[in-house]
C-alpha atoms as a PDB file:
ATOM      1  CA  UNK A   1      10.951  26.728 -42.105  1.00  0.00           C
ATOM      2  CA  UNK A   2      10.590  29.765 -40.061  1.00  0.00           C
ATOM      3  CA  UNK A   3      10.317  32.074 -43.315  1.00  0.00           C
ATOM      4  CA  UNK A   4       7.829  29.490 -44.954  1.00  0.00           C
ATOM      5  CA  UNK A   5       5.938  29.898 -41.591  1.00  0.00           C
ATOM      6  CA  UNK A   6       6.143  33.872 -41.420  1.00  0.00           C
ATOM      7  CA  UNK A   7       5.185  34.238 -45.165  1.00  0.00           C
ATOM      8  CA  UNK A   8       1.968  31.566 -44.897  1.00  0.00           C
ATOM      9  CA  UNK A   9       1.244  34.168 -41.595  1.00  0.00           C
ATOM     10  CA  UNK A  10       1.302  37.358 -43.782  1.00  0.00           C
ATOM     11  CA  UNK A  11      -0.812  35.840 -45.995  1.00  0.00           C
ATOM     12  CA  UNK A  12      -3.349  34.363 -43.544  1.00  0.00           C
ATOM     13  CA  UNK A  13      -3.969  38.160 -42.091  1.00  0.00           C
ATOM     14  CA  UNK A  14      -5.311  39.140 -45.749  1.00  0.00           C
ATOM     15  CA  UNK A  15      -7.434  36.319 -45.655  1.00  0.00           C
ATOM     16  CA  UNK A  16      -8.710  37.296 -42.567  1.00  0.00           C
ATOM     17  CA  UNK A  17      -9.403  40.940 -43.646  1.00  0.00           C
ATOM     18  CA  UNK A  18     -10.829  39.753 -46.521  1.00  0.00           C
ATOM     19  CA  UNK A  19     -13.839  37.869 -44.472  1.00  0.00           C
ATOM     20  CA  UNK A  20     -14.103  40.759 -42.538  1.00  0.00           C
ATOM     21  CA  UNK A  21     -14.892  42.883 -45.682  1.00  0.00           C
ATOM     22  CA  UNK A  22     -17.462  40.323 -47.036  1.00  0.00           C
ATOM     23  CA  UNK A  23     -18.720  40.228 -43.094  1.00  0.00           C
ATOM     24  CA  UNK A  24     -19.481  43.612 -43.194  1.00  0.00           C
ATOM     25  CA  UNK A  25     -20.684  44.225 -46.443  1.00  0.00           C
ATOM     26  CA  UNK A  26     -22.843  41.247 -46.943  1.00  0.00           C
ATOM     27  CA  UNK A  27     -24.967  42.521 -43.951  1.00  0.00           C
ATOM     28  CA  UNK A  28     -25.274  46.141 -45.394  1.00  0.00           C
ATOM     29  CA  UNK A  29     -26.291  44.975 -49.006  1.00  0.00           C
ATOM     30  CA  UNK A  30     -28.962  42.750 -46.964  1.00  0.00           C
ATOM     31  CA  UNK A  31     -30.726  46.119 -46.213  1.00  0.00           C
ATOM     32  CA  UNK A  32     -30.959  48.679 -43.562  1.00  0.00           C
ATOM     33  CA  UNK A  33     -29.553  46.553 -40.345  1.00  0.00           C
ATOM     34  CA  UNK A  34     -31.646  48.770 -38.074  1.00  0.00           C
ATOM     35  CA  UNK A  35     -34.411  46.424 -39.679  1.00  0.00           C
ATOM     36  CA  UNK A  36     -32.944  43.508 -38.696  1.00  0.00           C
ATOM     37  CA  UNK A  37     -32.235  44.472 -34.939  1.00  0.00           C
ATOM     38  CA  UNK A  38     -35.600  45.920 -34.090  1.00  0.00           C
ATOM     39  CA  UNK A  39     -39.440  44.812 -34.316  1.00  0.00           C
ATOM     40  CA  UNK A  40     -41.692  45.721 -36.907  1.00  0.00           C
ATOM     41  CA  UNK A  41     -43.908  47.037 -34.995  1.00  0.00           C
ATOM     42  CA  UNK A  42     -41.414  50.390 -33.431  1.00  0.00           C
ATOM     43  CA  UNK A  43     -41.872  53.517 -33.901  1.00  0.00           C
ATOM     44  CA  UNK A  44     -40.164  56.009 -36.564  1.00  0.00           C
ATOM     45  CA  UNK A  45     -38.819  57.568 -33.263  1.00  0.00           C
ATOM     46  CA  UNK A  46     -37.343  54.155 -31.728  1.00  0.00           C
ATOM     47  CA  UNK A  47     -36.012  53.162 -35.096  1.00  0.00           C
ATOM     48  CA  UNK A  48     -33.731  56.596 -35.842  1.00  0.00           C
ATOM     49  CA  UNK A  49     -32.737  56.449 -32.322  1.00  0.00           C
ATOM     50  CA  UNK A  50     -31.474  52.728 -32.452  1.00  0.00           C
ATOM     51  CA  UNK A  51     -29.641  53.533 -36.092  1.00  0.00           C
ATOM     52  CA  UNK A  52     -27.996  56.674 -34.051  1.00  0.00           C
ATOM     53  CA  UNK A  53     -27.047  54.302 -31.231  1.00  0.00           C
ATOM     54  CA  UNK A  54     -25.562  51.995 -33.798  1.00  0.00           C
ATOM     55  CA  UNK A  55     -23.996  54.417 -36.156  1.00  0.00           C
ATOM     56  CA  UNK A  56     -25.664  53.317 -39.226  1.00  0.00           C
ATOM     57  CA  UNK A  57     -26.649  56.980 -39.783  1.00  0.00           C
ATOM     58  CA  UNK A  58     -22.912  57.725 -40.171  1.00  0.00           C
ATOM     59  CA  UNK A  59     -20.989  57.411 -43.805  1.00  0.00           C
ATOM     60  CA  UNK A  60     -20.567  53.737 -45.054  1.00  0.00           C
ATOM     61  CA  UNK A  61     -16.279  54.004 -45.172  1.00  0.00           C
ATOM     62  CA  UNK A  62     -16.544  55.602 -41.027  1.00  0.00           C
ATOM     63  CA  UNK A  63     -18.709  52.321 -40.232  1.00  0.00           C
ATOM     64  CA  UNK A  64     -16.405  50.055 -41.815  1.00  0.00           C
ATOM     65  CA  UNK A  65     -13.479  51.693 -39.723  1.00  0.00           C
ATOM     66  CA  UNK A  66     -15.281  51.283 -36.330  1.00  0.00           C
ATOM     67  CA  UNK A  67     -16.454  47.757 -37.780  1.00  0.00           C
ATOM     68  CA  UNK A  68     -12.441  46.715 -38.740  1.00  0.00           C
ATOM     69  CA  UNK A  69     -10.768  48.577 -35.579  1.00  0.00           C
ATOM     70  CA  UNK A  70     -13.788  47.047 -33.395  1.00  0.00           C
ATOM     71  CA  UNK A  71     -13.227  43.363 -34.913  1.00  0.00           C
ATOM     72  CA  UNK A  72      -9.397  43.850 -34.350  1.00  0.00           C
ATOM     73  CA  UNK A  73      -9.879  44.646 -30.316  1.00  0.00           C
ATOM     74  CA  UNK A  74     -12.654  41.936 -30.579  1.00  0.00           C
ATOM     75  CA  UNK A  75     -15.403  44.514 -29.778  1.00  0.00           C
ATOM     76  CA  UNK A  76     -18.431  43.570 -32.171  1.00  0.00           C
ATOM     77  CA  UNK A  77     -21.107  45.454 -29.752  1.00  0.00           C
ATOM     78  CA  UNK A  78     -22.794  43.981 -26.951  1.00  0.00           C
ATOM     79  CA  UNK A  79     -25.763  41.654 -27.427  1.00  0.00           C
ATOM     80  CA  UNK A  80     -29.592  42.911 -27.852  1.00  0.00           C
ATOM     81  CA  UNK A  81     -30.665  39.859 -26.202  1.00  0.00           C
ATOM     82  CA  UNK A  82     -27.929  39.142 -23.721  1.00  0.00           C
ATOM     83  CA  UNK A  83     -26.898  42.912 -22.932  1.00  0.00           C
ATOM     84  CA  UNK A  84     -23.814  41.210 -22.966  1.00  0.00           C
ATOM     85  CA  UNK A  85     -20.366  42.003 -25.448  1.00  0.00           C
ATOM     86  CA  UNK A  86     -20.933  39.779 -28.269  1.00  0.00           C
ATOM     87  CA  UNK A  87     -17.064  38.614 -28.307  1.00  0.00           C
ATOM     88  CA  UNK A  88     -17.533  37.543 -24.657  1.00  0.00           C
ATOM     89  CA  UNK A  89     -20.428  35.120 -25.238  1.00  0.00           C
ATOM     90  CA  UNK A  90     -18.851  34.018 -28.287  1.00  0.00           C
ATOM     91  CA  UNK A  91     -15.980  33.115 -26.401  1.00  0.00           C
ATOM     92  CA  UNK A  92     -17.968  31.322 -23.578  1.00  0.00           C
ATOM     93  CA  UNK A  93     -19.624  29.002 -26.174  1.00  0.00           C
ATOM     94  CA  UNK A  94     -16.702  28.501 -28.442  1.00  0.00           C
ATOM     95  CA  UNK A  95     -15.201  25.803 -26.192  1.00  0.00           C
ATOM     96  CA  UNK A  96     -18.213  23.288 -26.570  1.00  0.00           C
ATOM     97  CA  UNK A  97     -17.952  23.860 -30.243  1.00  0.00           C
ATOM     98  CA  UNK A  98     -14.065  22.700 -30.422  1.00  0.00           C
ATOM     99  CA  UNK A  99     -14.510  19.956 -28.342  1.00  0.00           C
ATOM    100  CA  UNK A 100     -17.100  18.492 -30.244  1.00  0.00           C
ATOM    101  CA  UNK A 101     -15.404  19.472 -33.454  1.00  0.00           C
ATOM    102  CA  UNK A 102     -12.138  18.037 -31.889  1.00  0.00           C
ATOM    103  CA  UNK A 103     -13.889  14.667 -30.821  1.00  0.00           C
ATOM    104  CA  UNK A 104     -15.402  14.516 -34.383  1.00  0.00           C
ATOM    105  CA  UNK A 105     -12.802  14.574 -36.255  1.00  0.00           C
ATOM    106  CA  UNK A 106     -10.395  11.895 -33.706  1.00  0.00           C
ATOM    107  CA  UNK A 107     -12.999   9.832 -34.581  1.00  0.00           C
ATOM    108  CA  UNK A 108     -12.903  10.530 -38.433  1.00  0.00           C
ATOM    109  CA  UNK A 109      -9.623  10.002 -38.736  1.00  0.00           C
ATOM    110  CA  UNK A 110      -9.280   6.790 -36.175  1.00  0.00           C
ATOM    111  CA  UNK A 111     -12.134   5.387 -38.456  1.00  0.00           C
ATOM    112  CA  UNK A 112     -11.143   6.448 -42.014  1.00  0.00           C
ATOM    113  CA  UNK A 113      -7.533   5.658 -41.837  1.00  0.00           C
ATOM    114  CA  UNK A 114      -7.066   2.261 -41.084  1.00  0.00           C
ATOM    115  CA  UNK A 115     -10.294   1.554 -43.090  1.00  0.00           C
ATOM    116  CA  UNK A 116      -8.613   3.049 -46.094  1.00  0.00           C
ATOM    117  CA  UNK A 117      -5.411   1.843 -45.997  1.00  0.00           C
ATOM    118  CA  UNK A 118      -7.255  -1.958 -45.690  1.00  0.00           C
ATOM    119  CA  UNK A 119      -9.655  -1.283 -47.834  1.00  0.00           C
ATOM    120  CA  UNK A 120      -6.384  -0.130 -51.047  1.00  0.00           C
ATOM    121  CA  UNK A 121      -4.493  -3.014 -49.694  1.00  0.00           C
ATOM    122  CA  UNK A 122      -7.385  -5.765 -50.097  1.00  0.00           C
ATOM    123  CA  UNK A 123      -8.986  -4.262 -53.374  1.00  0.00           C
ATOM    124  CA  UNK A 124     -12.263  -6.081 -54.449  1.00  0.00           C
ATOM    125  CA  UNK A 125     -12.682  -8.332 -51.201  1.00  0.00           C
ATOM    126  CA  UNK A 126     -15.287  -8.032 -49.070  1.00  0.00           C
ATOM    127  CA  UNK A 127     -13.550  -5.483 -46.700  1.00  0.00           C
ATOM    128  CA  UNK A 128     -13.352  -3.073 -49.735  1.00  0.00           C
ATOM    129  CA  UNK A 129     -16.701  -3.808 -50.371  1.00  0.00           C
ATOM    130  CA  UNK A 130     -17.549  -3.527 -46.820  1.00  0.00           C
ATOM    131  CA  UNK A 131     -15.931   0.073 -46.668  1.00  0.00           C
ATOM    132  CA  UNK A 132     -16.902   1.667 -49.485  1.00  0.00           C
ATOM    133  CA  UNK A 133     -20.450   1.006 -48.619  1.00  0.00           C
ATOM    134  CA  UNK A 134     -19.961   2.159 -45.162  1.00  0.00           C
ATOM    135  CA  UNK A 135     -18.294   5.493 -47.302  1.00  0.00           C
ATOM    136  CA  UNK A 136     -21.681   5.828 -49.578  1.00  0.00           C
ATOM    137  CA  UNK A 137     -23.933   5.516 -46.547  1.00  0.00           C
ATOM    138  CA  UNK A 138     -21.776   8.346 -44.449  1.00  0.00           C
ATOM    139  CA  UNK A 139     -21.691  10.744 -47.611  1.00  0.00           C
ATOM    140  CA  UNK A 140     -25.623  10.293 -48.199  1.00  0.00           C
ATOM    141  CA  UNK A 141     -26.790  10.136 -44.877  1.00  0.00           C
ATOM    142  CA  UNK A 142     -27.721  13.777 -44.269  1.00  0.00           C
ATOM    143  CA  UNK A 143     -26.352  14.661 -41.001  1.00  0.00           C
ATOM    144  CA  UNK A 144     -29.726  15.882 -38.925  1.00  0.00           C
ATOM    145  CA  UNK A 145     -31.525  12.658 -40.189  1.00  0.00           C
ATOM    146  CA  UNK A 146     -28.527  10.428 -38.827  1.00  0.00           C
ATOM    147  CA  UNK A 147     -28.508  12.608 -35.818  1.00  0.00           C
ATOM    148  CA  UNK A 148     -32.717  11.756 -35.113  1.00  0.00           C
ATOM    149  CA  UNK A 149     -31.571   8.009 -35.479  1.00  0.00           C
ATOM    150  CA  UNK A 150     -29.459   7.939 -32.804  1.00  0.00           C
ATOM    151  CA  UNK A 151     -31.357   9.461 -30.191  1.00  0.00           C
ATOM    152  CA  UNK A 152     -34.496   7.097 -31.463  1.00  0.00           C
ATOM    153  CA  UNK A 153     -32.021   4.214 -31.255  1.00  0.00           C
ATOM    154  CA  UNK A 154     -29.280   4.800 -28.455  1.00  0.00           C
ATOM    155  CA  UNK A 155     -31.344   7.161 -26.421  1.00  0.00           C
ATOM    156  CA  UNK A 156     -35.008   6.096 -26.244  1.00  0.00           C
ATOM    157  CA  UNK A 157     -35.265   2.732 -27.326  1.00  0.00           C
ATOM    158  CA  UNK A 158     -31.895   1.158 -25.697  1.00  0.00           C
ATOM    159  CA  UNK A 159     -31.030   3.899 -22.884  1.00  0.00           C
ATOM    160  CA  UNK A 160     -27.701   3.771 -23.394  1.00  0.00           C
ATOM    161  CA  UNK A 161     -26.289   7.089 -23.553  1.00  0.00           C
ATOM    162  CA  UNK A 162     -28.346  11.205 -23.330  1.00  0.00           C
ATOM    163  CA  UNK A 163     -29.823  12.117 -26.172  1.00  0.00           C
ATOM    164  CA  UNK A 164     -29.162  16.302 -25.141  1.00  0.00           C
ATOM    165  CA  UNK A 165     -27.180  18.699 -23.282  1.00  0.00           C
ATOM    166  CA  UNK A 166     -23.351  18.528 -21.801  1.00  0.00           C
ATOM    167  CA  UNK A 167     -21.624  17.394 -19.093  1.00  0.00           C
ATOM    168  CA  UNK A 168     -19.645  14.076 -19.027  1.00  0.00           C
ATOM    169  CA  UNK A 169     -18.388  11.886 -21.615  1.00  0.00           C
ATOM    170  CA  UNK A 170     -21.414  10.051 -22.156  1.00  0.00           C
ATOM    171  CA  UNK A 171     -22.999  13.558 -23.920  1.00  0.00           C
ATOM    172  CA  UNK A 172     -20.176  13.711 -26.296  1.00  0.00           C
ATOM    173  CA  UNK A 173     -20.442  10.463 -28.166  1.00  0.00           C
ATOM    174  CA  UNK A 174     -23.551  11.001 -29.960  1.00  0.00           C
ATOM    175  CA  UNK A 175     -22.974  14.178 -31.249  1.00  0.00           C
ATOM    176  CA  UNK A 176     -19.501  13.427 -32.099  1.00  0.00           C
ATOM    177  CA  UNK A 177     -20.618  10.564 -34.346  1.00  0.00           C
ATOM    178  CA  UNK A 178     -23.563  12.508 -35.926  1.00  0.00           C
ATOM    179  CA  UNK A 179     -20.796  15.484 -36.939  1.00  0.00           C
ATOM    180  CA  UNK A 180     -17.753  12.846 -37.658  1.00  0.00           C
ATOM    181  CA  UNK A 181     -20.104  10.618 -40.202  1.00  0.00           C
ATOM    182  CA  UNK A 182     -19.737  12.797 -43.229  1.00  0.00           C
ATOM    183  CA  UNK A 183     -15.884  13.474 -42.710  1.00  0.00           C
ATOM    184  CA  UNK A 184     -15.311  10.282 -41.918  1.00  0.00           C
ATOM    185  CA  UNK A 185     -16.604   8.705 -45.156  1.00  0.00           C
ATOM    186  CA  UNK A 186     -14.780  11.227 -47.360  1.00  0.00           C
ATOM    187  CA  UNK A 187     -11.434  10.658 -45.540  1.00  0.00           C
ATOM    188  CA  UNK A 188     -12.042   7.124 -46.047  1.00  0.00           C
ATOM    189  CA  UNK A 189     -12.539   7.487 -50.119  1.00  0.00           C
ATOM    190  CA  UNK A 190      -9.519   9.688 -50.190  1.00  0.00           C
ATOM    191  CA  UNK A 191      -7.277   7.113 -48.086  1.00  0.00           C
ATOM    192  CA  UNK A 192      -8.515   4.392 -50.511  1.00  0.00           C
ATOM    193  CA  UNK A 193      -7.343   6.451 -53.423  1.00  0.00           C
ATOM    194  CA  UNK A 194      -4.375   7.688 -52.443  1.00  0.00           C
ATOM    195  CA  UNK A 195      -2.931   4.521 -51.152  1.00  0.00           C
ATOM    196  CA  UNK A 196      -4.031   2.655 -54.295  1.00  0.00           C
ATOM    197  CA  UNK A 197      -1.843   5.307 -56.430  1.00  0.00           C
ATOM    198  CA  UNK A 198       1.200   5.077 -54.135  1.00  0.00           C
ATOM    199  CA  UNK A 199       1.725   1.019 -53.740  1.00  0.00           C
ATOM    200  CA  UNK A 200       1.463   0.961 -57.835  1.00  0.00           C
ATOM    201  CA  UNK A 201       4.866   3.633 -57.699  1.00  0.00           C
ATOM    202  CA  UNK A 202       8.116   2.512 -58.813  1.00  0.00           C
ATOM    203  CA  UNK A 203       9.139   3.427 -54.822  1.00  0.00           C
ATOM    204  CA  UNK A 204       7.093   0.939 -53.662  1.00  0.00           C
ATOM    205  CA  UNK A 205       8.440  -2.020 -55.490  1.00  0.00           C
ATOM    206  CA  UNK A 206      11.596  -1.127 -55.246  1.00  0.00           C
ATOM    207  CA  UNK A 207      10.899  -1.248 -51.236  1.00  0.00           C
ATOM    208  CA  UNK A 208       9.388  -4.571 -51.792  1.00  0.00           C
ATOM    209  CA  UNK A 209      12.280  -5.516 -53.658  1.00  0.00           C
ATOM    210  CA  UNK A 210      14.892  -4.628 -51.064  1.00  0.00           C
ATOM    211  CA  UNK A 211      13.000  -7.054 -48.583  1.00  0.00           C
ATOM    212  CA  UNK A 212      11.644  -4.660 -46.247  1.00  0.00           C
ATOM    213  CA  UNK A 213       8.477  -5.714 -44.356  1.00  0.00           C
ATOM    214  CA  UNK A 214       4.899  -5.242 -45.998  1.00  0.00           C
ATOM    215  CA  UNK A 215       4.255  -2.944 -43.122  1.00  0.00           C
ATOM    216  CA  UNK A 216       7.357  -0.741 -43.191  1.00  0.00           C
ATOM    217  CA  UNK A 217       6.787  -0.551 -46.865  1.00  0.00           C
ATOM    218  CA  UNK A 218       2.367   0.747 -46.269  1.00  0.00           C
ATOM    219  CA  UNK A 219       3.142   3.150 -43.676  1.00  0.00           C
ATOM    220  CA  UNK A 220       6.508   4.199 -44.034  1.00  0.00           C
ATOM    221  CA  UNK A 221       6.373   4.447 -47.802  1.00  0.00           C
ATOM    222  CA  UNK A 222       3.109   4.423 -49.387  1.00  0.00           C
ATOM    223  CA  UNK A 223       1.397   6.212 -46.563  1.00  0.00           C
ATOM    224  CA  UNK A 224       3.114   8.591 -45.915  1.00  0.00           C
ATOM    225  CA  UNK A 225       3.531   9.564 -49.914  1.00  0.00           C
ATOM    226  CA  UNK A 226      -0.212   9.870 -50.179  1.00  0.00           C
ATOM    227  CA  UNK A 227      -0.526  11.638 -46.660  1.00  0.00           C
ATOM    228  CA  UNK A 228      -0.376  15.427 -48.253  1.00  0.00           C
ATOM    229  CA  UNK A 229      -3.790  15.645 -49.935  1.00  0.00           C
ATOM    230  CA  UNK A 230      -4.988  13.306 -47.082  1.00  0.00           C
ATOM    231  CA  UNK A 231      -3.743  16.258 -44.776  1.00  0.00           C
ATOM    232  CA  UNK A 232      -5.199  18.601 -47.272  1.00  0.00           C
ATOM    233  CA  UNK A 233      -8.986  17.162 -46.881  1.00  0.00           C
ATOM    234  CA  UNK A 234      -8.556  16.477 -43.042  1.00  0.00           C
ATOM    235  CA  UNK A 235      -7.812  20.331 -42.673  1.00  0.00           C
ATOM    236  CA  UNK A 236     -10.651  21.582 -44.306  1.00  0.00           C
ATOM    237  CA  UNK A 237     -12.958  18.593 -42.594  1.00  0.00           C
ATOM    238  CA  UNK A 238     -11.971  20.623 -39.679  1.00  0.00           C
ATOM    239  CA  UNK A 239     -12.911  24.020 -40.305  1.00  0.00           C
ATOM    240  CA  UNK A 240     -16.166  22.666 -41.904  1.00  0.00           C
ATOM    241  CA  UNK A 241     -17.135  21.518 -38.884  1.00  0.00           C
ATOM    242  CA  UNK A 242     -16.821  24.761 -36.709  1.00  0.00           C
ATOM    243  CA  UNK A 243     -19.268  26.489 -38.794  1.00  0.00           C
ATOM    244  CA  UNK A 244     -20.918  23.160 -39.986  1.00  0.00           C
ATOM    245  CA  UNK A 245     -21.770  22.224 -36.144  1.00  0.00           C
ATOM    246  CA  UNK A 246     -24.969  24.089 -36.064  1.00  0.00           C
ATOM    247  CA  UNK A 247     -26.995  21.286 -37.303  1.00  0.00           C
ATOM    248  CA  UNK A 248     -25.633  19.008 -35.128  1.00  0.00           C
ATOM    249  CA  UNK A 249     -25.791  21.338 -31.908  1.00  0.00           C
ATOM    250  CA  UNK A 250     -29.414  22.212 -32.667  1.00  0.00           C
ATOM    251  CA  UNK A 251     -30.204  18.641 -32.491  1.00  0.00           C
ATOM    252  CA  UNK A 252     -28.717  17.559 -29.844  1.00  0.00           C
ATOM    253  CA  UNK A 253     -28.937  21.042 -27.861  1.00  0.00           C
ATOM    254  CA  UNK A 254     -25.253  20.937 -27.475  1.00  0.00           C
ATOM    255  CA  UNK A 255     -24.629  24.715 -25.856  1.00  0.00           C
ATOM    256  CA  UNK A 256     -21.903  25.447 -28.475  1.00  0.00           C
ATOM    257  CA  UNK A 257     -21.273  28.730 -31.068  1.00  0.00           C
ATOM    258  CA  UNK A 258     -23.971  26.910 -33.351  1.00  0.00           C
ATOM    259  CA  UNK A 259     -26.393  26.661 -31.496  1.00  0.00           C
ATOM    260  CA  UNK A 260     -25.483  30.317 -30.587  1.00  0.00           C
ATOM    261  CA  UNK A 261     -25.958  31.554 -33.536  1.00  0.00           C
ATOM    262  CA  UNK A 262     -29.751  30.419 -34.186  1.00  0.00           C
ATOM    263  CA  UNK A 263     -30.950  32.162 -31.174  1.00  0.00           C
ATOM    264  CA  UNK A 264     -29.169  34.973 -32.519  1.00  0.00           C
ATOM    265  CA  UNK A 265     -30.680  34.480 -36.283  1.00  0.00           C
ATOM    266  CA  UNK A 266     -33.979  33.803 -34.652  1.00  0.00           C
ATOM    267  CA  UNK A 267     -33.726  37.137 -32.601  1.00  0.00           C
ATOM    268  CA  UNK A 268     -31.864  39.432 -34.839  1.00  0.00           C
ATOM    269  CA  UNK A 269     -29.230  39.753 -32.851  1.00  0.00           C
ATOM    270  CA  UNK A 270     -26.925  41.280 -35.239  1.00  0.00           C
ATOM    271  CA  UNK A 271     -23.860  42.055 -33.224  1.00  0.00           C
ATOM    272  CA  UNK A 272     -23.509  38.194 -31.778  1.00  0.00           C
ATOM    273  CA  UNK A 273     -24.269  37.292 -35.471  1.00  0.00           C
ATOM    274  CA  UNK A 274     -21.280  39.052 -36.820  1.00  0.00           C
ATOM    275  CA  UNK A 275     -18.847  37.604 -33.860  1.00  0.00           C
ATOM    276  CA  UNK A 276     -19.949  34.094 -34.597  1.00  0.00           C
ATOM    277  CA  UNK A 277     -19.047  34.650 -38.405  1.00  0.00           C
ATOM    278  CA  UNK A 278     -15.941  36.753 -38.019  1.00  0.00           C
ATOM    279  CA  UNK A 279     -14.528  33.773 -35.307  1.00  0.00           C
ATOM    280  CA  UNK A 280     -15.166  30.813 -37.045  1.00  0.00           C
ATOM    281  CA  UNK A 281     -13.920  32.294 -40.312  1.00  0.00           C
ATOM    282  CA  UNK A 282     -10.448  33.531 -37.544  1.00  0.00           C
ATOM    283  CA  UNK A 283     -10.881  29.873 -36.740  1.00  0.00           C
ATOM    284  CA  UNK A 284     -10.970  28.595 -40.590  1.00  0.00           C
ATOM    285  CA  UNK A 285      -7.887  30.378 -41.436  1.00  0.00           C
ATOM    286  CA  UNK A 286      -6.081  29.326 -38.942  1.00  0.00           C
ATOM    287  CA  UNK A 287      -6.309  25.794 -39.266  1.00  0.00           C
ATOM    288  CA  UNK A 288      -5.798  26.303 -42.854  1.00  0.00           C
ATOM    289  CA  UNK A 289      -2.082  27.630 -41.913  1.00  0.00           C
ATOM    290  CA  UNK A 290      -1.461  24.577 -39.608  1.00  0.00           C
ATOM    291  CA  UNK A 291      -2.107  22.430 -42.765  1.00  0.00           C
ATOM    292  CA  UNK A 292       0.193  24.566 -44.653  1.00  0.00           C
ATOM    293  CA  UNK A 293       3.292  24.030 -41.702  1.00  0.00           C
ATOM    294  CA  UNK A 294       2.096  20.256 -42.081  1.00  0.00           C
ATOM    295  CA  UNK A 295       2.754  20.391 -45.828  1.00  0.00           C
ATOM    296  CA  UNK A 296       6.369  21.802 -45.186  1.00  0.00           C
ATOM    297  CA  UNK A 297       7.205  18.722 -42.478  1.00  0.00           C
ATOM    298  CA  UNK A 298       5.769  15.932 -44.482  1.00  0.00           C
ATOM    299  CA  UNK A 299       7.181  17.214 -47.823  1.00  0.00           C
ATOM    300  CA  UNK A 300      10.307  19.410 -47.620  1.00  0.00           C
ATOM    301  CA  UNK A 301       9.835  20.587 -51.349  1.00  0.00           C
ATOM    302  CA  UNK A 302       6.874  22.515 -50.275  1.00  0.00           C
ATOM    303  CA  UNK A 303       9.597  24.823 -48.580  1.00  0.00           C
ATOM    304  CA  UNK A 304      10.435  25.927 -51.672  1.00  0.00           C
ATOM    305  CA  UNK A 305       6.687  27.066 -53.007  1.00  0.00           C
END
């Protein structure tokens, strides 16, 4: 286990100078970044001085150096709008955009699950019916437009819960839904699937056979045989949602990285830019190597890969 984990470690820190790479180059191929940074209307003067400040006057392979050895201390240059380091305001927002990302997905997987699993065991009744409509609608549904509905619904016409902003509880349940929708009709398709595939194994009527319970033999059997690619799609629902939360943030003016990031878009703010993309991509990775330890507990076969 421990040399499964190490290896799937090594392998994770080329992924992560990988993105760094594309970070860096994809905003040099975009043009001159002094461009980006600094109103059309300077001067020839305040423009050479800015790209001296910067170090874009310096040889491409020197920037990427300072770029790499900066993102590695987690120095990306302070702010032009906050006059702040970009890291540090990163950081400040970054915990609004995991618990909403965390709340999401509890409710994905609290929804898809059991809906799933009833909707494989119960196969063309009305509960399949019932769920696989419920999956079309949440896969269709664009996530803004869903997110409008609420607040028209919840918020103005029934007054039930804030239609903006943090604090308590009651400001996480509407954004939570709005992000969890999509995920939570996929998970549900895949569950479906999955479970459908593993009660036709021989395994399963074998169990059956035996005269173990119809529940041992769902979860304890069947379940947990189709739980890998389950696992698989639940994992990368996650990271999707870091970096897919800045529709959902805008619309709800959660104060999270996503909304972060289109102030910074909207005021060329290319230092905080590059944070926001070089963390959630950290953040990506990493929960793509919890999924891998997962594989190596459920499965111990995948040991051996």
């Amino acid at each position: 286990m421990i040399e499964f984990i190490l290896r799937r470690l090594f392998l994770s820190i080329f992924v992560v100078l990988g993105v760094t790479v594309v970070v860096f180059m994809v905003i040099r191929l975009s043009g001159d970044p002094t461009a980006l940074m600094i109103s059309p209307d300077a001067s020839a003067e305040a423009v050479a001085e800015l790209r001296s400040q910067m170090g874009f006057d310096r040889p491409l392979y020197i920037q990427f150096w300072d770029f790499l050895t900066g993102a590695v201390r987690g120095d990306f240059g302070n702010s032009l709008r906050y006059r702040e380091p970009a890291f540090g305001l990163v950081l400040e927002r970054l915990s609004a955009t995991v618990q909403l990302s965390v709340a999401a997905i509890v409710i994905a997987i609290c929804v898809a699950v059991p809906a799933g699993i009833i909707s494989a065991v119960k196969r063309n009744t009305l509960w399949d019916r019932l769920a696989m409509f419920f999956a079309l609608f949440g896969q269709s549904m664009p996530v803004f437009w869903f997110g409008i509905l609420l607040i028209l619904i919840v918020s103005v016409q029934l007054q039930l819960l804030p239609s903006s902003g943090s604090g308590g509880f009651n400001h996480l349940i509407l954004p939570a839904l709005t992000l969890g929708l999509y995920s939570t009709a996929r998970i549900t398709r895949l569950v479906r699937s999955e479970m459908i595939e593993s009660i036709s194994q021989d395994f399963v009527r074998t169990a059956r056979a035996k005269g173990l319970r119809e529940n041992v033999v769902l979860f304890r059997h069947a379940f947990r045989n189709a739980l890998i690619p389950v696992v698989t799609v639940i994992g990368i629902e996650a990271g999707g949602m870091l970096g897919g939360a800045v529709i959902t943030e805008t619309v709800f003016a959660w104060p999270g990285v996503g909304q972060l990031a289109v102030g910074a878009i909207f005021n060329r703010d290319y230092p905080l830019i590059q944070a926001v993309v070089f963390t959630i991509a950290c953040l990506f990775v990493l929960i793509n190597l919890v999924v891998d330890i997962l594989y190596a507990l459920l499965d111990p076969r995948v040991k051996l890969i």
